[in-house]
Protein backbone atom coordinates (compact mmCIF):
# COMPACT_ATOMS: atom_id res chain seq x y z
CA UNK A 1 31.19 4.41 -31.95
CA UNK A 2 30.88 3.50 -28.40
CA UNK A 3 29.45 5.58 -25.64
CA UNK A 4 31.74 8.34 -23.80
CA UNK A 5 30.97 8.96 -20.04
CA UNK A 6 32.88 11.70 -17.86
CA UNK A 7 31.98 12.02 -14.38
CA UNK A 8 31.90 15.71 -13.04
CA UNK A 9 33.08 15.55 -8.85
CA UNK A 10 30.91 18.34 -8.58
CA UNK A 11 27.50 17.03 -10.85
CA UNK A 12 28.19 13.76 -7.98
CA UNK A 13 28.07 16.17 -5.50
CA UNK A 14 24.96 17.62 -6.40
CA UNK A 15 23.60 14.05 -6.74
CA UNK A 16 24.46 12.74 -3.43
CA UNK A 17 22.54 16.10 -2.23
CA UNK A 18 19.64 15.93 -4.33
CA UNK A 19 15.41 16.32 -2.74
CA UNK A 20 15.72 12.90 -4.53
CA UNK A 21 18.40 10.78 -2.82
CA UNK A 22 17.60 12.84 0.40
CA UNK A 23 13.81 11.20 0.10
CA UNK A 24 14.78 7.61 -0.49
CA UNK A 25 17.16 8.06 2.40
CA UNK A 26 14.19 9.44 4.67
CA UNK A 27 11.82 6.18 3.12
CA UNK A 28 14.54 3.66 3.97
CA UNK A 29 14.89 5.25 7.57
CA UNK A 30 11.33 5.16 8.14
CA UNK A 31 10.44 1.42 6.90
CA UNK A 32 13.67 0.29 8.96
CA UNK A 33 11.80 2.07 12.10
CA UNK A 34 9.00 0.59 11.04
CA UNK A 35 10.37 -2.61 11.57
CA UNK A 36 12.36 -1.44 14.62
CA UNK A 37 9.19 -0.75 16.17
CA UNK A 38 7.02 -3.73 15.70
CA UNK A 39 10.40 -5.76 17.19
CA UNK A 40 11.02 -3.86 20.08
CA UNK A 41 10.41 -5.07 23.54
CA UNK A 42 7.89 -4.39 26.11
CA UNK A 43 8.62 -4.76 29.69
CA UNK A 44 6.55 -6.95 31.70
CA UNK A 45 4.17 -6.17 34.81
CA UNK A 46 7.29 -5.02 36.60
CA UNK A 47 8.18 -2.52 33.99
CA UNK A 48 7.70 1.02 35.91
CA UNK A 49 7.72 2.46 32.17
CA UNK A 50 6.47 -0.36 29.57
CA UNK A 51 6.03 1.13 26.10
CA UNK A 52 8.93 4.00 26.61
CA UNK A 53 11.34 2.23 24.54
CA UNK A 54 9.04 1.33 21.84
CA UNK A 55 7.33 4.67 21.55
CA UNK A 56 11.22 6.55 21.61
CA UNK A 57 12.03 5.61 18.04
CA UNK A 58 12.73 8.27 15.65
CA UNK A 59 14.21 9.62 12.07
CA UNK A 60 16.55 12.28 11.31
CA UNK A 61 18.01 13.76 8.32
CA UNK A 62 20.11 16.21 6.26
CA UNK A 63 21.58 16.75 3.00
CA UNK A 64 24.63 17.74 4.69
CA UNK A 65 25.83 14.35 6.21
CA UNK A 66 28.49 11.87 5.69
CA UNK A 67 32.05 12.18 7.17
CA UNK A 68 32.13 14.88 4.85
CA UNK A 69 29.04 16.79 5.38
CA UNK A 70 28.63 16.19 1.27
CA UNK A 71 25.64 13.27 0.93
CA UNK A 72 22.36 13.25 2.25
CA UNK A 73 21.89 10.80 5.11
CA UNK A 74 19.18 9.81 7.50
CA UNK A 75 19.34 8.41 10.73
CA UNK A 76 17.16 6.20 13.14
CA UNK A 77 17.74 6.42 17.15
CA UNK A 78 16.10 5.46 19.92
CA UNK A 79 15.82 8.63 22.79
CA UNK A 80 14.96 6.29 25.51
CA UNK A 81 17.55 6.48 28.24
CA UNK A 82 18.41 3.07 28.23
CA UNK A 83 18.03 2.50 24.47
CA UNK A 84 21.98 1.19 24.39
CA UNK A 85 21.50 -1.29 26.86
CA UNK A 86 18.46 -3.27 25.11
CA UNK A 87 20.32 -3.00 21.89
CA UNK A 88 23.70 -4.14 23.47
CA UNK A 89 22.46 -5.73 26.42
CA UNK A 90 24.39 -5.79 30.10
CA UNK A 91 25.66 -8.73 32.38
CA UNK A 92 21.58 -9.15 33.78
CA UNK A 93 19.97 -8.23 30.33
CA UNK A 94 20.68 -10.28 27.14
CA UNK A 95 20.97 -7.82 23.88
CA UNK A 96 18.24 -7.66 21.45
CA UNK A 97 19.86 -5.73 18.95
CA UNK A 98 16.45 -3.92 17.72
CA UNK A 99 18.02 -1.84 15.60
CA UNK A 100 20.66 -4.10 13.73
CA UNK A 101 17.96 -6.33 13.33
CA UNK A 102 15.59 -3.84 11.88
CA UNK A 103 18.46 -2.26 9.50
CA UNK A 104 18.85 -5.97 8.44
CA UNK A 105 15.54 -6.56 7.63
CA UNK A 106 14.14 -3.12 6.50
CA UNK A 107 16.11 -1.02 4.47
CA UNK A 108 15.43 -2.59 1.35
């Protein structure tokens, strides 16, 4: 007799919320900073703030996120001020993309 499955929306729910998926989103977050870190740029002798891009890195989460507020998520930003413009770069700075290339590489 082969094996019955029946999947409860709710016992999903409850899943997606779980200490346990919330944890492995937290350790894939972190290793991707991780990563994001050790790739970001340092600005030269010029720099009036070397190190403040690096050292802005960060991880968030919740077991209330998604477009739905029904998953556990976690997020990695950058505060710096100017975090967009080294990841997307500007007409006098070529992007670097830390973080795509960090999510790339790290969130395995």
């Amino acid at each position: 007799m082969p094996a019955r499955f029946r999947m409860s929306n709710k016992g999903v729910g409850q899943l997606l919320r779980s200490e346990m998926i919330h944890a492995e989103m937290v350790r894939r977050a972190e290793l991707i900073m991780s990563v994001a870190v050790s790739i970001a740029p340092v600005g030269g002798a010029g720099d009036p703030h070397p190190g403040h891009y690096k050292a802005s890195f960060q991880v968030t989460s919740t077991r209330r996120g998604g477009r739905r507020r029904d998953r556990a998520t976690a997020t990695v930003s950058n505060t710096s001020y100017y975090a967009r413009f080294v990841e997307y770069g500007t007409e006098r700075v070529p992007a670097h993309h830390v973080l795509l290339r960090a999510a790339q590489a790290g969130g395995r």
